[in-house]
Protein backbone atom coordinates (compact mmCIF):
# COMPACT_ATOMS: atom_id res chain seq x y z
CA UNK A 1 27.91 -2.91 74.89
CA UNK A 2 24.38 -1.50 74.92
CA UNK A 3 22.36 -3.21 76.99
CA UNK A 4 19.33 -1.82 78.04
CA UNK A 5 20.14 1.87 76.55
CA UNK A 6 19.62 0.13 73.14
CA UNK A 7 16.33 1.92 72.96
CA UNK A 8 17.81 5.84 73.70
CA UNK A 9 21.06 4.79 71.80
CA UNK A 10 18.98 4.22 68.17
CA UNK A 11 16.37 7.66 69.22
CA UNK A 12 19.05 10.02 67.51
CA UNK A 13 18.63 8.22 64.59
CA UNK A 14 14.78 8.15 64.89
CA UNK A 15 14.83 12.02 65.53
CA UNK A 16 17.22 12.61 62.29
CA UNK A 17 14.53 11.32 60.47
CA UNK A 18 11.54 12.61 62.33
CA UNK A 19 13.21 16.35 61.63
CA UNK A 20 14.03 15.73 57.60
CA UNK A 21 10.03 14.52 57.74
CA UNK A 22 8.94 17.60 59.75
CA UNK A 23 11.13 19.94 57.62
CA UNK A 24 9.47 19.11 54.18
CA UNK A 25 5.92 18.32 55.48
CA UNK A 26 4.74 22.40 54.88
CA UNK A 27 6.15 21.69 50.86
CA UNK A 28 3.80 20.90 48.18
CA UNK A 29 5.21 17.48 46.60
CA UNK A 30 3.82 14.93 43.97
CA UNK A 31 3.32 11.54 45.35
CA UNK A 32 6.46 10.67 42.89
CA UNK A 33 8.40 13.21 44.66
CA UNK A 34 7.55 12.11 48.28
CA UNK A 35 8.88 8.59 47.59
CA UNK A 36 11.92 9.43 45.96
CA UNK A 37 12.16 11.97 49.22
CA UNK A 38 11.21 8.70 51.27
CA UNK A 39 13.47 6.22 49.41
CA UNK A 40 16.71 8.51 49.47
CA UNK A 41 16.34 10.06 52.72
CA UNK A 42 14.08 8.47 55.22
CA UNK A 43 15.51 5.04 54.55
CA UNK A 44 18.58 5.54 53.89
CA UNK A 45 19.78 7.59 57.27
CA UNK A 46 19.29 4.11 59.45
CA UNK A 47 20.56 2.00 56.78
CA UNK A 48 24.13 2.19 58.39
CA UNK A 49 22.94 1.13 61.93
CA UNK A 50 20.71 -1.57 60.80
CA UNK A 51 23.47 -2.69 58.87
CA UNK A 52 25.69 -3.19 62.29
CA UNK A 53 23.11 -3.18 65.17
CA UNK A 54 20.28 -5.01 65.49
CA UNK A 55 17.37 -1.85 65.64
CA UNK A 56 14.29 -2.78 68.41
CA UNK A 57 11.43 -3.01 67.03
CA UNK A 58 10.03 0.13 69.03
CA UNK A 59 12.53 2.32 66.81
CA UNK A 60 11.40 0.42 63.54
CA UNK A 61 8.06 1.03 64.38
CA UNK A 62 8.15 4.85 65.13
CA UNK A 63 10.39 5.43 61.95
CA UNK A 64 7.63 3.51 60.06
CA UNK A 65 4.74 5.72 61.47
CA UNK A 66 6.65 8.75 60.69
CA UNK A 67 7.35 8.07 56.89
CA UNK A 68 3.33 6.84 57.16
CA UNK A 69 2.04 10.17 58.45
CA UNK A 70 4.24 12.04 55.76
CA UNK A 71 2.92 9.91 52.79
């Protein structure tokens, strides 16, 4: 079904995630507030496709970094 697009298929998701991130990095937060930001949002938008699709490890990798540079 994918193939070899598997990698520009999943980069919506990684860019949903990358703007949320973006969008609350200029707010001040506590560190409490920034995980439960992290734990509701961040993880939970690719939860559906890892659920169904196998993600590459590029994707899980970027989306890692990203929650990284906002924590």
């Amino acid at each position: 079904m994918m193939g070899r697009r598997k990698i520009s298929f999943f980069n919506e998701t990684k860019l949903r995630i990358w703007n949320k991130l973006s969008s609350w990095q200029n707010k001040l937060f506590l560190s409490g507030g920034r995980e439960v930001l992290i734990k509701a949002v961040a993880q939970a938008v690719p939860a559906y496709a890892m659920s169904v699709f196998k993600l590459p490890a590029s994707i899980c990798e970027d989306i890692q970094k990203a929650i990284t540079r906002f924590w």
